[in-house]
Protein backbone atom coordinates (compact mmCIF):
# COMPACT_ATOMS: atom_id res chain seq x y z
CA UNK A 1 0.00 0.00 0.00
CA UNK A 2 1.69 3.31 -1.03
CA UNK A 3 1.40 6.25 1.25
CA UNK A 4 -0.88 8.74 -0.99
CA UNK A 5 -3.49 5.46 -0.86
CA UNK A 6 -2.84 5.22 2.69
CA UNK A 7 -3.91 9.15 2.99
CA UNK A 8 -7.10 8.65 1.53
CA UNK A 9 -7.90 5.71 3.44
CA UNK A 10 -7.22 7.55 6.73
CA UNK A 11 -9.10 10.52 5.54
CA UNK A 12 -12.05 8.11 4.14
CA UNK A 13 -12.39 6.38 7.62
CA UNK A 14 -11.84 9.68 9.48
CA UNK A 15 -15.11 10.97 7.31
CA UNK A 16 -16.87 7.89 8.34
CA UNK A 17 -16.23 8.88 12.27
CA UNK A 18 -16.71 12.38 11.41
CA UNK A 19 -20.17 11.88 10.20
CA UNK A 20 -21.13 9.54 12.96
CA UNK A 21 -20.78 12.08 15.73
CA UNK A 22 -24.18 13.59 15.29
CA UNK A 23 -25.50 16.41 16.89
CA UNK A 24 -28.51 14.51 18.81
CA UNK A 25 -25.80 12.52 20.57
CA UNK A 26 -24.65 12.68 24.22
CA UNK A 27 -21.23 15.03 24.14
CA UNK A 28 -19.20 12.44 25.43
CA UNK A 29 -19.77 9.80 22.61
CA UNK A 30 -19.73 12.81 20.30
CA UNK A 31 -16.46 13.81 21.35
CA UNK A 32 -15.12 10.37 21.38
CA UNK A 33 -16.09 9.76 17.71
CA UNK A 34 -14.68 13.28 16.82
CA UNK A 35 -11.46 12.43 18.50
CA UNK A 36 -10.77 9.60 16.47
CA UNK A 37 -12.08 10.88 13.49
CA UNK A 38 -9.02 13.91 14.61
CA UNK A 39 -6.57 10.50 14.82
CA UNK A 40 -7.58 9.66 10.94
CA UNK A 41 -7.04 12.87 10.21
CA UNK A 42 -3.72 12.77 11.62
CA UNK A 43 -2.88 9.90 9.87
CA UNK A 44 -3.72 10.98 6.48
CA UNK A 45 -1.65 13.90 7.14
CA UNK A 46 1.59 12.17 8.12
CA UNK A 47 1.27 9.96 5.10
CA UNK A 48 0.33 12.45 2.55
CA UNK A 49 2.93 12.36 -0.19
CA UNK A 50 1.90 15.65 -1.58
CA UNK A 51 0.04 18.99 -1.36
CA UNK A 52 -2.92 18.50 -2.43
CA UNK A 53 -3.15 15.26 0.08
CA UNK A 54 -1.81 17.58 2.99
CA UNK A 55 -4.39 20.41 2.68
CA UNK A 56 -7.33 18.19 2.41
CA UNK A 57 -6.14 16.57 5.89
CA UNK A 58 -5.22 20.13 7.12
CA UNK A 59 -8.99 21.12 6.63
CA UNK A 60 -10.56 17.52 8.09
CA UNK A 61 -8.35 18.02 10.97
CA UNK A 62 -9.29 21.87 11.49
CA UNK A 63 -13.34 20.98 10.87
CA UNK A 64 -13.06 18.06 13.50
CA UNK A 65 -11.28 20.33 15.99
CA UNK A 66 -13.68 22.98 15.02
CA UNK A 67 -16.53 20.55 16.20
CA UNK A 68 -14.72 19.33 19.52
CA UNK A 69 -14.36 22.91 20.58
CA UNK A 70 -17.89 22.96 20.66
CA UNK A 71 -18.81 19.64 22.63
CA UNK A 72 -16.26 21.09 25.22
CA UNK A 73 -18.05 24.86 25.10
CA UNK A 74 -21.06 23.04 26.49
CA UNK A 75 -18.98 22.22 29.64
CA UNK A 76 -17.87 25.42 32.18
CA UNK A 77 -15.26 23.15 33.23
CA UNK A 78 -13.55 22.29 29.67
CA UNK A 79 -12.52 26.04 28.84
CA UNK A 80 -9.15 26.02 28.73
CA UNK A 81 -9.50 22.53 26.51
CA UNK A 82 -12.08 24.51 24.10
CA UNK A 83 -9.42 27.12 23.26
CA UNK A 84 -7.33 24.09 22.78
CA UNK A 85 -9.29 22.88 20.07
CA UNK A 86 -9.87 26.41 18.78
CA UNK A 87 -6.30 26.97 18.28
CA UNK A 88 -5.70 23.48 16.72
CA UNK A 89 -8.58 24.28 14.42
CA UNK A 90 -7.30 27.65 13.20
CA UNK A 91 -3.62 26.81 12.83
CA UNK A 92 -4.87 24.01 10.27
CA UNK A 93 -6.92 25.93 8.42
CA UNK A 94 -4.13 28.28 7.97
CA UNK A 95 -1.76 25.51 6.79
CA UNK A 96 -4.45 24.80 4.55
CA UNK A 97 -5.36 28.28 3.18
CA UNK A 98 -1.97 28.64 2.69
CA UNK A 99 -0.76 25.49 0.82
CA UNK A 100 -3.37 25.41 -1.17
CA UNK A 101 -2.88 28.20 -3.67
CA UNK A 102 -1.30 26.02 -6.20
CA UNK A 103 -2.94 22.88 -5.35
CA UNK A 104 -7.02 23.73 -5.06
CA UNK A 105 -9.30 25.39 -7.32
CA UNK A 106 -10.32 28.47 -6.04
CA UNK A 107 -13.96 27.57 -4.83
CA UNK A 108 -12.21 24.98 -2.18
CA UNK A 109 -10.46 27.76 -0.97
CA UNK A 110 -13.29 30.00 -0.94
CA UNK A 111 -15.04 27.33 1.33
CA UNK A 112 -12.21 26.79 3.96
CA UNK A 113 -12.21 30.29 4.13
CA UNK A 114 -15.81 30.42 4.76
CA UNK A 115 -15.61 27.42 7.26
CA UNK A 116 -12.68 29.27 9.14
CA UNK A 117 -14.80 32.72 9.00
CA UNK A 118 -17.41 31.10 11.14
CA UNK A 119 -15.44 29.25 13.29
CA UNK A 120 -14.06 32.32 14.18
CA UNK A 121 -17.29 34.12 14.65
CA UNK A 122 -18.66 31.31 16.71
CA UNK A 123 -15.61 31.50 19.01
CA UNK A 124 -15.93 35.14 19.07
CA UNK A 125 -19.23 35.12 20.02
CA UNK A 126 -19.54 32.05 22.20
CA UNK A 127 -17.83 31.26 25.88
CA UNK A 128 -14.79 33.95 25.08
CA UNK A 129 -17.07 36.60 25.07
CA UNK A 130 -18.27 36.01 28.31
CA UNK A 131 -14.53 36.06 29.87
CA UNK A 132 -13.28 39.12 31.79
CA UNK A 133 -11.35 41.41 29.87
CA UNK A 134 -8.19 40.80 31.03
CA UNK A 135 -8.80 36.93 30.59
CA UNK A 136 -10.35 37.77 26.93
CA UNK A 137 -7.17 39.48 26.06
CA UNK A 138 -5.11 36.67 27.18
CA UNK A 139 -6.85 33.88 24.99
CA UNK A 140 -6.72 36.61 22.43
CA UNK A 141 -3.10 36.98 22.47
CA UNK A 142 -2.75 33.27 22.60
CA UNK A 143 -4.89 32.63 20.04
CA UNK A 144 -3.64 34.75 17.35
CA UNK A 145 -0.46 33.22 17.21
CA UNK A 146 -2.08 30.24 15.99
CA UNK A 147 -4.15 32.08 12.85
CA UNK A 148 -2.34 32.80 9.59
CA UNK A 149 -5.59 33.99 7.62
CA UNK A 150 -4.52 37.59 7.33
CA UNK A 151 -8.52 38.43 7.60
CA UNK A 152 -9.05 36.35 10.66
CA UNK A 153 -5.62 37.59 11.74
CA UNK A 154 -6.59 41.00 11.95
CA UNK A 155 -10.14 40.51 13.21
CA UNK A 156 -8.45 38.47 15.58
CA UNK A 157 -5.83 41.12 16.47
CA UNK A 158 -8.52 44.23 16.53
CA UNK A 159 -10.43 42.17 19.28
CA UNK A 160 -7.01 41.80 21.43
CA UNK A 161 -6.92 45.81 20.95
CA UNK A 162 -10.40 46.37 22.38
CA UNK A 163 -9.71 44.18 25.16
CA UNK A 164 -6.89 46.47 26.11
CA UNK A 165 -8.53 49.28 25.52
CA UNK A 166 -11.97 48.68 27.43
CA UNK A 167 -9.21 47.65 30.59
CA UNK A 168 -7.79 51.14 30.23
CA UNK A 169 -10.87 52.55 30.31
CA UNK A 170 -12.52 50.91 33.73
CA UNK A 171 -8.89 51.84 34.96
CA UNK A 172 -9.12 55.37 34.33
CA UNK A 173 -12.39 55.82 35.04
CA UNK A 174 -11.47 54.53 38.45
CA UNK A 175 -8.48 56.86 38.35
CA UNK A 176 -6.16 54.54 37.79
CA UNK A 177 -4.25 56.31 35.86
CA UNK A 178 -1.04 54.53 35.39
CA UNK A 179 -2.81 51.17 35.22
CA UNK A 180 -4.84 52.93 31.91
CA UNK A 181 -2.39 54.22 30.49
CA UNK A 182 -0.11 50.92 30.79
CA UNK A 183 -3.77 48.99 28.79
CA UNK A 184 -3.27 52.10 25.96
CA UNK A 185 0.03 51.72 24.71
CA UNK A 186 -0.68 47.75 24.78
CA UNK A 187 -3.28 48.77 22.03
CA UNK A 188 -0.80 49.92 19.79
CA UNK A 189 1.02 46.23 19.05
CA UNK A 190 -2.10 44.56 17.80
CA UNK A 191 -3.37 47.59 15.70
CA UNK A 192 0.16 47.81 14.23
CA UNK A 193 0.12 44.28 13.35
CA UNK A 194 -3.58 44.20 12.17
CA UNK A 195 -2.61 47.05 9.71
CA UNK A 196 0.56 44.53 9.09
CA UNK A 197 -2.05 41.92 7.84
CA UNK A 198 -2.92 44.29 4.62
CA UNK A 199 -6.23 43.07 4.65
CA UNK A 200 -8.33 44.88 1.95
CA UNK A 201 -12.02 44.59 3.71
CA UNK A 202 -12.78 48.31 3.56
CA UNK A 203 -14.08 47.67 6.65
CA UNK A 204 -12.14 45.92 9.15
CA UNK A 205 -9.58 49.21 7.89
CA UNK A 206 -12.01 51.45 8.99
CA UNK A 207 -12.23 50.23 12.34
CA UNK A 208 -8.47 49.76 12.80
CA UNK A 209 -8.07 53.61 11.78
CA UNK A 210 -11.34 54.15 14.37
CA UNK A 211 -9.56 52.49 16.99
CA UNK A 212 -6.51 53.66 16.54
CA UNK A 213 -8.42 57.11 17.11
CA UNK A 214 -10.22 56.38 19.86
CA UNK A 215 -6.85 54.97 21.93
CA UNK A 216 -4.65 58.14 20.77
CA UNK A 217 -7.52 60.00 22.15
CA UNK A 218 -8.17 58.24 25.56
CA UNK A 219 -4.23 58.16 26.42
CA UNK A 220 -4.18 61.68 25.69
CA UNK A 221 -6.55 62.20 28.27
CA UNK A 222 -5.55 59.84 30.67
CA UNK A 223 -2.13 61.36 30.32
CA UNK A 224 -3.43 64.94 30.95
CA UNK A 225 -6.04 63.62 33.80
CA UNK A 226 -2.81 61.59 35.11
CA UNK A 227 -0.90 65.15 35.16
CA UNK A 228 -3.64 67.27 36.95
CA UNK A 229 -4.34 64.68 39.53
CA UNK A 230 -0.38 65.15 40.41
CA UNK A 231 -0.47 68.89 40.11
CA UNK A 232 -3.57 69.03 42.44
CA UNK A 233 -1.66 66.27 45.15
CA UNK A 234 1.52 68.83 45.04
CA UNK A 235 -0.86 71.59 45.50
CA UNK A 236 -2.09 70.44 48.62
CA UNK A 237 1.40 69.77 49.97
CA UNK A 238 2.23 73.36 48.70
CA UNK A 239 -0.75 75.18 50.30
CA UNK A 240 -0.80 72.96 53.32
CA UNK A 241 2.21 71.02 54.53
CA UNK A 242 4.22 73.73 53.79
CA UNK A 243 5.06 76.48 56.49
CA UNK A 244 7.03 78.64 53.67
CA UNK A 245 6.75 79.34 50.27
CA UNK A 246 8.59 76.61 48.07
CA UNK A 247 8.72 78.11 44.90
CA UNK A 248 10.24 75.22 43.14
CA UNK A 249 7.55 72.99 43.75
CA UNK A 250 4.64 75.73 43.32
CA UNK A 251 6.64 76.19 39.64
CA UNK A 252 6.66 72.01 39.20
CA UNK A 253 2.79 72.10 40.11
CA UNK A 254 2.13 74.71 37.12
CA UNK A 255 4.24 72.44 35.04
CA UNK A 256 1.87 69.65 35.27
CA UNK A 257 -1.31 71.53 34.75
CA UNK A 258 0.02 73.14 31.65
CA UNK A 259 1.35 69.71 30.50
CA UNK A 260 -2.53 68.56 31.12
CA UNK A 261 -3.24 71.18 28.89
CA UNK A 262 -0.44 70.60 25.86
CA UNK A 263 -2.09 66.82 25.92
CA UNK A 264 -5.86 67.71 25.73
CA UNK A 265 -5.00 70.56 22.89
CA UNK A 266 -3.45 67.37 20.95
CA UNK A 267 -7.20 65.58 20.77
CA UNK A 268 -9.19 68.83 21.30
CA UNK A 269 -10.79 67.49 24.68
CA UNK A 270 -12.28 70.56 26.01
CA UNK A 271 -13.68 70.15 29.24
CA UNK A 272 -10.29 68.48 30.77
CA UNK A 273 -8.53 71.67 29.53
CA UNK A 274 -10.60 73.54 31.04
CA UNK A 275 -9.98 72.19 34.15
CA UNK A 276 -6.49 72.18 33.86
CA UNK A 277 -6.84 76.32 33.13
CA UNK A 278 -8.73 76.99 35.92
CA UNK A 279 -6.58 74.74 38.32
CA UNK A 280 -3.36 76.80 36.90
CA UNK A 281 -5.64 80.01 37.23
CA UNK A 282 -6.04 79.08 40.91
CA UNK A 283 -1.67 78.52 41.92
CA UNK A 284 -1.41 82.47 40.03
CA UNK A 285 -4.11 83.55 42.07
CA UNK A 286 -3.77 81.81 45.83
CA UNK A 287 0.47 80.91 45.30
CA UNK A 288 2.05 83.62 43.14
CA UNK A 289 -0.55 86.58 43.21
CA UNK A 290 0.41 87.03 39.60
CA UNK A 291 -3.57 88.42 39.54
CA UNK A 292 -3.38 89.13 35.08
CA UNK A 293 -1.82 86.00 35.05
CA UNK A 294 -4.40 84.16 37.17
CA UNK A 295 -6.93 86.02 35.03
CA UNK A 296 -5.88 85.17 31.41
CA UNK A 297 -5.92 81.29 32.62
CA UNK A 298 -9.73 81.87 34.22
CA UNK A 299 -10.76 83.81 31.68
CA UNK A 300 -10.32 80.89 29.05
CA UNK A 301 -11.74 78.41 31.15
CA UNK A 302 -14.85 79.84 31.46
CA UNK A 303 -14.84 80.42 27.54
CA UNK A 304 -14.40 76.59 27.28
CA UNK A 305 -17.18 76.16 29.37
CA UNK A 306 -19.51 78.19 27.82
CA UNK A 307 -18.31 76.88 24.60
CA UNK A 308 -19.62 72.93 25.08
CA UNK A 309 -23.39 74.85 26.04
CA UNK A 310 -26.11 73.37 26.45
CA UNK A 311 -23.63 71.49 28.78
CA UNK A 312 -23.50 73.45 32.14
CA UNK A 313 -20.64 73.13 34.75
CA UNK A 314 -22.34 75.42 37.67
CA UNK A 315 -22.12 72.14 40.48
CA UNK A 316 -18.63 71.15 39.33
CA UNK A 317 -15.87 72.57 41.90
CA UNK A 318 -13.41 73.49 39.77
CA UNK A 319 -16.26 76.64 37.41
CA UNK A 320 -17.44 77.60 40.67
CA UNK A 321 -13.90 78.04 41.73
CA UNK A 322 -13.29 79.74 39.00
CA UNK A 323 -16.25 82.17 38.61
CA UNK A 324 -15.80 83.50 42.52
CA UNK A 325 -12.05 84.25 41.47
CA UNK A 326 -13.74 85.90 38.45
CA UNK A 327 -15.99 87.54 40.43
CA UNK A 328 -13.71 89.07 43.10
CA UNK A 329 -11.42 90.30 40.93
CA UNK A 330 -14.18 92.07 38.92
CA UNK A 331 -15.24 93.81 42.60
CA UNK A 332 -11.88 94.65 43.08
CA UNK A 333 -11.36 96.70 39.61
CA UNK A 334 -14.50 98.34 39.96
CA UNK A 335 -13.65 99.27 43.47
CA UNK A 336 -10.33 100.54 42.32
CA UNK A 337 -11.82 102.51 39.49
CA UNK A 338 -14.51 104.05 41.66
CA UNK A 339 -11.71 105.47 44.49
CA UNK A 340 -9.67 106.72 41.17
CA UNK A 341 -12.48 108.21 39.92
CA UNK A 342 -13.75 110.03 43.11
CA UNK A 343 -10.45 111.72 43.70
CA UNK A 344 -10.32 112.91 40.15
CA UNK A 345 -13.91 114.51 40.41
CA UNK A 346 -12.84 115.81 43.95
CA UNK A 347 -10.54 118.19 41.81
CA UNK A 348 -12.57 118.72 39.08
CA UNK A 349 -15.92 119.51 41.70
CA UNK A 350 -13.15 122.33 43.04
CA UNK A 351 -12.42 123.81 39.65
CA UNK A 352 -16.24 124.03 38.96
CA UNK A 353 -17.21 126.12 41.92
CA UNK A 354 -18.75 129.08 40.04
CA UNK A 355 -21.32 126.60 37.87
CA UNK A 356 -22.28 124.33 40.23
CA UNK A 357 -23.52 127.48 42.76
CA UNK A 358 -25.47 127.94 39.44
CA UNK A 359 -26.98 124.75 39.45
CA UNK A 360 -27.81 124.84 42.98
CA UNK A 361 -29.36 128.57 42.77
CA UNK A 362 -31.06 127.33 39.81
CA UNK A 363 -32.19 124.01 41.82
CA UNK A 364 -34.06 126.80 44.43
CA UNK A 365 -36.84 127.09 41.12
CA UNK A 366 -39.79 125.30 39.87
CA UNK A 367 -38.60 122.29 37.12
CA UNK A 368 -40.01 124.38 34.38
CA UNK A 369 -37.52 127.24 35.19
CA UNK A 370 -34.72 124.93 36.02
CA UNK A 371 -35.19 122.94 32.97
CA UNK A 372 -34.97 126.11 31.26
CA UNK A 373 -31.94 126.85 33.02
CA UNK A 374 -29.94 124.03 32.31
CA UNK A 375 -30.58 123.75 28.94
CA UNK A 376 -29.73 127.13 28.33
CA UNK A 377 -26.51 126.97 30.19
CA UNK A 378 -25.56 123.60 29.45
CA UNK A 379 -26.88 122.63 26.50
CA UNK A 380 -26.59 118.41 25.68
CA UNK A 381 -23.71 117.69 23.63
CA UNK A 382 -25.90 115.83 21.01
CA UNK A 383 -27.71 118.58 19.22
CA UNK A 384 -30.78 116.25 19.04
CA UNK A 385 -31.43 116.63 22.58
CA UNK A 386 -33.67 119.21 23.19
CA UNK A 387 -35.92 121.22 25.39
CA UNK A 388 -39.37 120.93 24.70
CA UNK A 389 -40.99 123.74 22.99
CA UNK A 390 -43.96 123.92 25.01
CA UNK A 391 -41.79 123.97 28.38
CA UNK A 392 -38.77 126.23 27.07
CA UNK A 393 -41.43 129.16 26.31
CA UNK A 394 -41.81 131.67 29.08
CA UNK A 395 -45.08 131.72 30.79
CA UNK A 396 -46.70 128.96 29.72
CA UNK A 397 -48.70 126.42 31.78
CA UNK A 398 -47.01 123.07 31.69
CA UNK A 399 -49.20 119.84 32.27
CA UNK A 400 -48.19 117.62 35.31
CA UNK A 401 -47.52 114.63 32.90
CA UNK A 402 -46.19 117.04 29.97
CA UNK A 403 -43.32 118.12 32.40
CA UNK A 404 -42.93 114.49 34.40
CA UNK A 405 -41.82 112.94 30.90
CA UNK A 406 -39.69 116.02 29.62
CA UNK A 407 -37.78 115.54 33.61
CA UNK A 408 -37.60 111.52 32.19
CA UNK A 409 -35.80 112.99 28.57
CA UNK A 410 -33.45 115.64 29.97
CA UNK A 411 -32.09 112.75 32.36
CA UNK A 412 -31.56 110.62 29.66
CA UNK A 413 -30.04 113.57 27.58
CA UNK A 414 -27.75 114.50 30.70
CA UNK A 415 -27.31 110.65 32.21
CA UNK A 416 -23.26 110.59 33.00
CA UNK A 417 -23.47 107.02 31.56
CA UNK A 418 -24.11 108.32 28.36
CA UNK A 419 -21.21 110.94 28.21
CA UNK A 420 -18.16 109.90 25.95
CA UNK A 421 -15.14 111.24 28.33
CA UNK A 422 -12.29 110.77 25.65
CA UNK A 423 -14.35 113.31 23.15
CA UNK A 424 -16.06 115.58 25.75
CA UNK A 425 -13.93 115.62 29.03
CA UNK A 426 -14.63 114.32 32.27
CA UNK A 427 -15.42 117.87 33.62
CA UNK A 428 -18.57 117.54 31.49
CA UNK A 429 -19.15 114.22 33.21
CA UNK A 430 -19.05 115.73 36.37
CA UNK A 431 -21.44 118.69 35.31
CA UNK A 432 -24.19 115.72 33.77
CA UNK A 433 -23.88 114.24 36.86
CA UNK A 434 -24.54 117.11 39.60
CA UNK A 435 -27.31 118.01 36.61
CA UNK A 436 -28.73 114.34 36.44
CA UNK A 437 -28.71 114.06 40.44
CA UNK A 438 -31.28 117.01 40.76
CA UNK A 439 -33.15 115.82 37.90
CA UNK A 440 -33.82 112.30 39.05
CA UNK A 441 -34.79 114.05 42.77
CA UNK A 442 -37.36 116.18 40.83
CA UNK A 443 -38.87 113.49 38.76
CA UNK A 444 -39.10 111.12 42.10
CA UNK A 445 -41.28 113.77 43.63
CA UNK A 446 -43.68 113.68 40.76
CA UNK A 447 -44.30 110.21 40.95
């Protein structure tokens, strides 16, 4: 008996056993027959004189592991023997795939593919999927050393990605930041090698490139998360433990928030540079006193904020933080202005001694008269703004309500709100607001 003859008759009684171990039987006798259907199979391969012979034993040998991995998915306590078979399935229909290119018409190949394709999915989809992550990325990463179908391959190696990448985020999310980062750059060696596989499914390239993304993206924030969790520990030392000012470490505190924010400009994440801003906002404002500084940070903080509306930010720590900075500094520049400003118009009151006893003599009339007067004297600089004709003439009765709304005009015409101090002065100023004051006290007492 030559060897190619025994081949087939290994292979032909392997089929027999193959076929035997039926789906309605008991797993045991089903795995029994499929085990010694594997042996044929074995057989046929060892003594297979050429290709063709070889491949054909390669796929009955990958099918009957295929269908053992099964009978032992059934069983909670045969997982580490399914992903046996699983891997003895795969690496023979790779051998087969690729021996075969020379050797099999193109529709046999078509159909190993096909088997391997949904041995894959059912292994995908089956007992693996219900592993932890970390044990998912293990068989994974065992697995795939064991597939040589570049489709599969890839598939195989996107899934070991994902497992990574879903550990890094439960890890960060926890704050575990080292731990996610360590998951994210263990995504990059299966993408790379995925992309290695050339596969030309438009596809499975999309969702390497989407991936790829979506890791890029997450380590950049876990790095910048990772930075201003350090910055705010050394803060706390800084404003706490320490009994003097170290400026070193209040200087190596800034350094991490503005590294938070270098890595969050990279993937556009807002809110975390936000954060990061309004954390460096608050060491300027509490640390250095550096107040523009503190400001500039602040101030583009709460422009990210308001930028990612409808989202609001009022309950989160680090905008109300922010805003009550805002806030006080805003009190203390209009504070600063308004002491400025009153010592100025103390010297400009002085220099207009001689029209404000004007004012006031002109204050002793009725509001027809004074009205009169003030126009006259101190006519609006808008030349729009005029006197009523029925009040400016001499001797005419003026109705209550005629001469309540003219009082409302001429305060709007002389409201020191309205003046323009670079074009008319701020002794005018001064002059619409002594004018303004006796207005408004007239037109209260005709309410």
């Amino acid at each position: 008996m030559s060897q190619s003859t025994s081949s087939g008759h290994w292979r032909e009684q392997g089929n027999g056993l193959y076929v035997s171990a039926r789906d309605n039987l008991c797993p045991s006798i089903r795995k029994d027959r499929l085990r010694q259907a594997a042996n044929c199979y074995y057989k046929a391969f060892n003594f297979s004189e050429n290709e063709e012979e070889k491949v054909s034993a390669a796929k009955n040998l990958a099918m009957a592991s295929w269908k053992i991995a099964r009978v032992d998915e059934q069983c909670l306590e045969r997982l580490s023997l399914m992903i046996h078979q699983y891997k003895e399935a795969f690496k023979h229909f790779s051998f087969g795939f690729h021996h075969s290119v020379d050797v099999k018409p193109e529709s046999w190949r078509d159909g190993l593919l096909a088997s391997a394709q949904s041995c894959w999915e059912e292994m995908r989809h089956g007992r693996v999927s219900e592993l932890s992550m970390e044990n998912r990325a293990m068989t994974y990463h065992d697995l795939v050393q064991h597939i040589q179908i570049p489709q599969i391959q890839a598939e195989c190696y996107i899934e070991l990605s994902n497992c990574h990448f879903h550990c890094g985020i439960t890890a960060i999310q926890n704050k575990d930041f080292k731990r996610g980062l360590y998951e994210m750059r263990d995504c990059y060696m299966p993408i790379n090698e995925a992309k290695r596989c050339q596969v030309e499914k438009i596809d499975i390239q999309a969702e390497i490139r989407i991936l790829e993304e979506d890791v890029f993206l997450h380590q950049c924030m876990a790095e910048s998360m990772q930075a201003i969790s350090i910055g705010d520990e050394l803060y706390e030392k800084l404003v706490k433990d320490e009994e003097m000012l170290n400026m070193d470490m209040a200087y190596e505190v800034i350094d991490w928030f503005k590294q938070a924010v270098v890595r969050t400009r990279e993937v556009t994440e807002v809110e975390i540079e936000a954060i990061a801003l309004s954390r460096l906002g608050g060491v300027y404002d509490k640390v250095l006193k550096i107040k523009y500084k503190a400001k500039e940070y602040l101030m583009r903080s709460m422009q990210l904020a308001h930028s990612m509306h409808p989202r609001t930010f009022n309950t989160e720590d680090w905008f109300k933080n922010c805003a009550e900075i805002l806030e006080r500094y805003q009190k203390e520049t209009v504070a600063a202005e308004e002491e400025k400003w009153n010592k100025e118009r103390e010297e400009i009151v002085k220099g207009l001694e001689k029209e404000l006893k004007g004012i006031d003599k002109a204050d002793q009339k009725d509001s027809q008269e004074f009205l009169r007067y003030v126009y006259r004297v101190f006519p609006p600089k808008n030349k729009d703004h005029k006197l009523e004709a029925s009040v400016k003439r001499k001797g005419l009765h003026v109705e209550h309500d005629v001469l309540k709304k003219t009082l409302q005009k001429a305060i709007i015409h002389y409201h020191p709100d309205k003046v323009d101090t670079e074009q008319h002065g701020k002794v005018w100023k001064v002059l619409c607001e002594e004018i303004t004051k006796r207005l408004t006290c007239r037109y209260e007492r005709m309410k």
